[in-house]
C-alpha atoms as a PDB file:
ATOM      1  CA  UNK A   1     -48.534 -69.461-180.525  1.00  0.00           C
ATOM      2  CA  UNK A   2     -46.350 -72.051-182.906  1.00  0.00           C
ATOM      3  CA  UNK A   3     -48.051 -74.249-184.610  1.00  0.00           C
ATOM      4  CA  UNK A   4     -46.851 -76.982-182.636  1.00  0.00           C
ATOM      5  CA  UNK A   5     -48.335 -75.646-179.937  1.00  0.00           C
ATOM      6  CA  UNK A   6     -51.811 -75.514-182.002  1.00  0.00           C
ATOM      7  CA  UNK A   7     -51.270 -79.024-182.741  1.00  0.00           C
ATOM      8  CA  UNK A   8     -51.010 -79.967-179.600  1.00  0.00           C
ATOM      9  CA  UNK A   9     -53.819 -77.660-178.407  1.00  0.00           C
ATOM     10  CA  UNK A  10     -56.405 -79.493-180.580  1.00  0.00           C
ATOM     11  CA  UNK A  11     -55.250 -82.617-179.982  1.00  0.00           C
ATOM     12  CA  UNK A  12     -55.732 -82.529-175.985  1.00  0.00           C
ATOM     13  CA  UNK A  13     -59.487 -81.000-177.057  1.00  0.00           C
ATOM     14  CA  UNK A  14     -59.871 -83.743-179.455  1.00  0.00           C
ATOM     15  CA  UNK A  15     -61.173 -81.220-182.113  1.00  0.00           C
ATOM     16  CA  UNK A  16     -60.444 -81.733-185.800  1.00  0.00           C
ATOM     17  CA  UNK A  17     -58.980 -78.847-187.737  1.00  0.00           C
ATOM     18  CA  UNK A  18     -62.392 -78.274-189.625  1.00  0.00           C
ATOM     19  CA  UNK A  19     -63.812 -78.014-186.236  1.00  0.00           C
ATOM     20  CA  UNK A  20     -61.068 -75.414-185.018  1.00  0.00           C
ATOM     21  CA  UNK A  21     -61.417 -73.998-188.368  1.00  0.00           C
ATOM     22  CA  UNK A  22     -65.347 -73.235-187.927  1.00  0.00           C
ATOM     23  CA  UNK A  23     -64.769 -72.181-184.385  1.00  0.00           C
ATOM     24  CA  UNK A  24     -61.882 -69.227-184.962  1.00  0.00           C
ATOM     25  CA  UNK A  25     -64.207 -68.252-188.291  1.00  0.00           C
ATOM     26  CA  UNK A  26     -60.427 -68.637-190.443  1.00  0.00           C
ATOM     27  CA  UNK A  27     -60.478 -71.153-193.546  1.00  0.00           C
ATOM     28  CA  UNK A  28     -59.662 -74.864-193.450  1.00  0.00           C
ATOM     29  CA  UNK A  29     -56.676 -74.109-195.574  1.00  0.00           C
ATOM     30  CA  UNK A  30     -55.504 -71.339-193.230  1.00  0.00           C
ATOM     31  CA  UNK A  31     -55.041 -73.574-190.414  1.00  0.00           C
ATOM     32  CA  UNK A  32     -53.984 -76.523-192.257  1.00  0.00           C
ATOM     33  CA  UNK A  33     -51.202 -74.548-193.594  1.00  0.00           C
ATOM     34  CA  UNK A  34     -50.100 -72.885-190.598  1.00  0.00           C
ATOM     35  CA  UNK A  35     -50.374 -76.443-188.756  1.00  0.00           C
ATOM     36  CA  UNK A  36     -47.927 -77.370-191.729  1.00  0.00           C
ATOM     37  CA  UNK A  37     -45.428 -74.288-191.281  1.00  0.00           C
ATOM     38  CA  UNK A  38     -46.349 -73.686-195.175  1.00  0.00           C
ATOM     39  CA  UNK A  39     -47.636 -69.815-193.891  1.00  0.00           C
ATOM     40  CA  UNK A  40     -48.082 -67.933-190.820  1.00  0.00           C
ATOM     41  CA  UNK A  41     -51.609 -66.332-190.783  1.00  0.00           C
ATOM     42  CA  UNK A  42     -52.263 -62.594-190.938  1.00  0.00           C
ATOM     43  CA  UNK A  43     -52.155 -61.486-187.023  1.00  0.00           C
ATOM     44  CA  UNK A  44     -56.430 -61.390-187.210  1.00  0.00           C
ATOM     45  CA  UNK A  45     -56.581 -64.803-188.101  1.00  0.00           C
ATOM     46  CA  UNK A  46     -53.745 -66.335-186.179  1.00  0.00           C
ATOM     47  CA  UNK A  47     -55.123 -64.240-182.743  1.00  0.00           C
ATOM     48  CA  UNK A  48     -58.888 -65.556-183.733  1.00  0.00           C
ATOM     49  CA  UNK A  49     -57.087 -69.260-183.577  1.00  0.00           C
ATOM     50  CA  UNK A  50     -55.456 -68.741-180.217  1.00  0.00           C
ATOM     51  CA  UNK A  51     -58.326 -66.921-178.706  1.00  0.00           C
ATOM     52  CA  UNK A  52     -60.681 -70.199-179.783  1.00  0.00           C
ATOM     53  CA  UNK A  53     -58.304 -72.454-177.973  1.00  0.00           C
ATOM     54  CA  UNK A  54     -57.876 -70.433-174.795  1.00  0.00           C
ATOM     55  CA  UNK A  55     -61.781 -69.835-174.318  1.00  0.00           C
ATOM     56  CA  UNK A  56     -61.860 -73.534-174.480  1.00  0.00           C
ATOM     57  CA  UNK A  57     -59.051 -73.884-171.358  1.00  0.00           C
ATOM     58  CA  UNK A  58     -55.891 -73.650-173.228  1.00  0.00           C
ATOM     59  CA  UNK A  59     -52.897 -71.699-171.847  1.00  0.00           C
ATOM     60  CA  UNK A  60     -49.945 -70.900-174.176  1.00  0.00           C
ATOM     61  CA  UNK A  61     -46.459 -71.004-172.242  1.00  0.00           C
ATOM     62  CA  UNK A  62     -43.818 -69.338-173.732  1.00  0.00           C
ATOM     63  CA  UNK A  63     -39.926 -68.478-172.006  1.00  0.00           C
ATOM     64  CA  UNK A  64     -37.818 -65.527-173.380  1.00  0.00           C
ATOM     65  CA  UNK A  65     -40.555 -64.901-176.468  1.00  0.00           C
ATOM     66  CA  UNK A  66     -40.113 -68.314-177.347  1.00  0.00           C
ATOM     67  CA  UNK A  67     -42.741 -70.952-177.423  1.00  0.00           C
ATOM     68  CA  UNK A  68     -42.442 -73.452-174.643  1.00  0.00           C
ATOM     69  CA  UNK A  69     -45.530 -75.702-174.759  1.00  0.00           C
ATOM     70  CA  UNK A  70     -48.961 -75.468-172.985  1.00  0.00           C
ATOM     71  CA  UNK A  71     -51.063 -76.357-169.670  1.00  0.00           C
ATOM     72  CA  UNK A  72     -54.690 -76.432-169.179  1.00  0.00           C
ATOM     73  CA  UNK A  73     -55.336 -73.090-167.568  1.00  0.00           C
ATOM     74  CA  UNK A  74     -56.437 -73.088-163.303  1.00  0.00           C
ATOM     75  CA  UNK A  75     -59.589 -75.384-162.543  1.00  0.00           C
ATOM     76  CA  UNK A  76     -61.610 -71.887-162.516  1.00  0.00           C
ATOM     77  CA  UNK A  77     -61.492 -71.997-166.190  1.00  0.00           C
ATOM     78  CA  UNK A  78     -64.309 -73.602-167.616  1.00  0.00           C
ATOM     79  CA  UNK A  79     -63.185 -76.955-169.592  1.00  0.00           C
ATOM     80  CA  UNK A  80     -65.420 -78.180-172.628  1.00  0.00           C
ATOM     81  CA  UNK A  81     -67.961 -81.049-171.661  1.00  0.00           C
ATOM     82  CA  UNK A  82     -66.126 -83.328-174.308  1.00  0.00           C
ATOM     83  CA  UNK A  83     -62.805 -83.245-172.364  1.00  0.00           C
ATOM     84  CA  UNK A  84     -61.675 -84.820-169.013  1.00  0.00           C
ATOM     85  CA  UNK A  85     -58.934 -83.461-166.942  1.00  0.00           C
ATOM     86  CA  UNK A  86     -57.298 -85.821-164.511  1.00  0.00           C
ATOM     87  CA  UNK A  87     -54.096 -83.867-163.646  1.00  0.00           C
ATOM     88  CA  UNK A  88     -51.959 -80.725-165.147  1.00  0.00           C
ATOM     89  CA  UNK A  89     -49.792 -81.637-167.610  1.00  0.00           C
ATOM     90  CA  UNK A  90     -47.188 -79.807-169.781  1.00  0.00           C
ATOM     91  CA  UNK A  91     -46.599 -80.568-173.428  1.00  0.00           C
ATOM     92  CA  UNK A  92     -43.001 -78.848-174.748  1.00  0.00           C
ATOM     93  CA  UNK A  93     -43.606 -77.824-178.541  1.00  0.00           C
ATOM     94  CA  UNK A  94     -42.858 -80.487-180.902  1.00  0.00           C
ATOM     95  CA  UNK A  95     -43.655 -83.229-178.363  1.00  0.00           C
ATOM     96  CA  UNK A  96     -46.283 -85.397-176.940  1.00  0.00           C
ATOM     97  CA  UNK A  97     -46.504 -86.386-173.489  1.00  0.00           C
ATOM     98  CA  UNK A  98     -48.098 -89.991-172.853  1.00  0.00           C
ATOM     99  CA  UNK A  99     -48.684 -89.111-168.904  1.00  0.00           C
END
């Protein structure tokens, strides 16, 4: 996971980075800072992160090792109450998509 995609993982479940913070049990400053590419995480924390955002429907697409962007995962997976999902959509990292 890059922290792009992290980004743009919160940002489609509207959660703030406390709140990510509190759910993956990793420090404010931890996720800030990898959010920032200041530091990359030690592999417990950074797989705590990821794990967080794919319980909460999150898939993490990568091509060739590298990271590509993200989806919501099939309509089996269980989607948080707070969110609405109208239609797949794919987010490359480093972008936002407005459909």
């Amino acid at each position: 996971m890059s922290p792009e995609q992290c980004r743009a993982a919160r940002a489609w479940l509207n959660w703030s980075q406390e709140e990510l913070a509190a759910k993956a049990n990793v420090s404010s400053s931890t996720l800030r800072d990898f959010e920032a590419r200041r530091r990359i995480p030690i592999a417990n924390n950074r797989a705590a992160i990821q794990g967080v955002l794919e319980e909460a429907g999150i898939e993490f697409l990568f091509m060739e090792g590298e990271p590509l962007g993200l989806c919501w995962r099939s309509t089996r997976a269980k989607k948080p109450n707070n969110v609405e999902v109208t239609k797949r959509r794919r987010v490359r990292a480093g972008q936002l998509s407005k459909s």
